[in-house]
C-alpha atoms as a PDB file:
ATOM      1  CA  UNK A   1     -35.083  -0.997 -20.982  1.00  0.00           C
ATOM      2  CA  UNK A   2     -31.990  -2.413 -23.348  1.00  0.00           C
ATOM      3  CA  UNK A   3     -28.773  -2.224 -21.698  1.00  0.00           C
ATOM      4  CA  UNK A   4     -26.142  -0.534 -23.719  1.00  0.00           C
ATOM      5  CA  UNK A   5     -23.312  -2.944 -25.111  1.00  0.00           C
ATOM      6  CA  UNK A   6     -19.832  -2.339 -25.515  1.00  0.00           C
ATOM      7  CA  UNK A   7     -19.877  -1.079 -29.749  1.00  0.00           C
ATOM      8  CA  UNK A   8     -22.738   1.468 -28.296  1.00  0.00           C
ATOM      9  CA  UNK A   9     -20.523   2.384 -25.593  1.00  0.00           C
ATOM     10  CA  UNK A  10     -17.405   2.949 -28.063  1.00  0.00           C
ATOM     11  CA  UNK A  11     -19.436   4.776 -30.628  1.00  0.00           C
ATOM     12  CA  UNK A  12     -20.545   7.404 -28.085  1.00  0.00           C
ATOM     13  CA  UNK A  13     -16.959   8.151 -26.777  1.00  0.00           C
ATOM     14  CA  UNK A  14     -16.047   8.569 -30.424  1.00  0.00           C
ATOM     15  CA  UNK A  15     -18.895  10.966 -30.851  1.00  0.00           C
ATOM     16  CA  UNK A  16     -18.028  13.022 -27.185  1.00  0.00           C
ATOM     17  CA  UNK A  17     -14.803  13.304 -28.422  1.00  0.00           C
ATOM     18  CA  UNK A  18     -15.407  14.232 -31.449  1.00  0.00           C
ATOM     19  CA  UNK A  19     -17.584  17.059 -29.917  1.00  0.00           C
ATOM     20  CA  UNK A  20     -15.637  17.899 -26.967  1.00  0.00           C
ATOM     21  CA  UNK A  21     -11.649  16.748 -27.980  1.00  0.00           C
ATOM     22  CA  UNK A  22      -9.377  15.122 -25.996  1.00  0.00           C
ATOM     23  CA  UNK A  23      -8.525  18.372 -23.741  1.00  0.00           C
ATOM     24  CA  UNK A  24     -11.662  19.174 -22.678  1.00  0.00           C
ATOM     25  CA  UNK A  25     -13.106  15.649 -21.872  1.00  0.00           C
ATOM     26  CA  UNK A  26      -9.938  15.205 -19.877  1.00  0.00           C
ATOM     27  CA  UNK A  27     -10.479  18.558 -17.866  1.00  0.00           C
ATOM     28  CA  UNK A  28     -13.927  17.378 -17.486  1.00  0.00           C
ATOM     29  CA  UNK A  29     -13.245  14.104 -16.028  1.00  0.00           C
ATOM     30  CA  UNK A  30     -11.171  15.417 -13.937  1.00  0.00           C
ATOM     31  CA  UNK A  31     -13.363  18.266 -12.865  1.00  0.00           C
ATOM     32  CA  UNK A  32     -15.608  15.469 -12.272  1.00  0.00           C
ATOM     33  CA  UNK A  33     -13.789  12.846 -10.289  1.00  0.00           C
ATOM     34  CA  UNK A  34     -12.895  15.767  -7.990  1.00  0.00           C
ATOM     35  CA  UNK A  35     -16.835  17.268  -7.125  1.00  0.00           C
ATOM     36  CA  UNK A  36     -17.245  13.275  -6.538  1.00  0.00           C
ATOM     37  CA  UNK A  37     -14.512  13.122  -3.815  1.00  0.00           C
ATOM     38  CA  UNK A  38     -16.051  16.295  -2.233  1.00  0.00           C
ATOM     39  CA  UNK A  39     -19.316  15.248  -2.461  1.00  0.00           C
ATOM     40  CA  UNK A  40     -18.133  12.232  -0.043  1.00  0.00           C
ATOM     41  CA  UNK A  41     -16.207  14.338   1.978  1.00  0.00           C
ATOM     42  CA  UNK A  42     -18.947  16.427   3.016  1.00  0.00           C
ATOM     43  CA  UNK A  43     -20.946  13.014   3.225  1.00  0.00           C
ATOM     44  CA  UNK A  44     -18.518  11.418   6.036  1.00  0.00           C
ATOM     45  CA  UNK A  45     -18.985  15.264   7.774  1.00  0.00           C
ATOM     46  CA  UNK A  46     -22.188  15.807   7.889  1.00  0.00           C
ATOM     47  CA  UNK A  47     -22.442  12.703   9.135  1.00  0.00           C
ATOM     48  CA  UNK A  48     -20.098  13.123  11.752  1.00  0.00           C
ATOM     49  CA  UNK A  49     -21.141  16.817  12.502  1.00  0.00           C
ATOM     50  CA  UNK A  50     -25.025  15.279  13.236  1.00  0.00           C
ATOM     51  CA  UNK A  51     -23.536  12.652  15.983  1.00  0.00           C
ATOM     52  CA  UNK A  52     -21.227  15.208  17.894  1.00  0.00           C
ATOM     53  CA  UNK A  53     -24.784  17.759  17.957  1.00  0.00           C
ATOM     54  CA  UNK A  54     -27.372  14.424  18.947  1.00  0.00           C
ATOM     55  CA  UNK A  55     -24.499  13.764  22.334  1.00  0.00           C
ATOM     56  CA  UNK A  56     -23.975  17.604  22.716  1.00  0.00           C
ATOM     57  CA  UNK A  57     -27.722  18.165  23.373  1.00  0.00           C
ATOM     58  CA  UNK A  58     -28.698  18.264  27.017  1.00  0.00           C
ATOM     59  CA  UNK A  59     -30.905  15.287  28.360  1.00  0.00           C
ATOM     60  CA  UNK A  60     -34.513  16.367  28.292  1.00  0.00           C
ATOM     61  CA  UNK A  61     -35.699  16.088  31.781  1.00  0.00           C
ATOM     62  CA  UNK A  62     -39.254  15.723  33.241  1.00  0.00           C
ATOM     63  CA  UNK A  63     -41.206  17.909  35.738  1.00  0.00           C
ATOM     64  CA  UNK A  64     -43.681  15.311  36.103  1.00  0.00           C
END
């Protein structure tokens, strides 16, 4: 698969902002940047949230 270059690169953010303008693409960067950060946030908890239930649970025990 080619890897874009930087003219292809420059010719589509002339064509998105042609599309889109300048407002909008910078309300949807934004918008964008910010679901990112969340989507880490709730990462690092969920992660965190799984370790405090796997020490909560109570030691199985055997009735061997």
């Amino acid at each position: 698969m080619p890897s874009l270059g930087p003219t292809e690169l420059i010719i589509i953010l002339v064509i998105v902002l042609l599309l889109f303008g300048v407002g909008r693409v910078s309300r949807i960067g934004g918008e964008l940047g910010s679901a990112v950060a969340n989507f880490r946030k709730g990462l690092a908890e969920g992660g965190k949230d799984k370790k405090e239930a796997v020490a909560d649970e109570p030691k199985s025990e055997s009735n061997s």
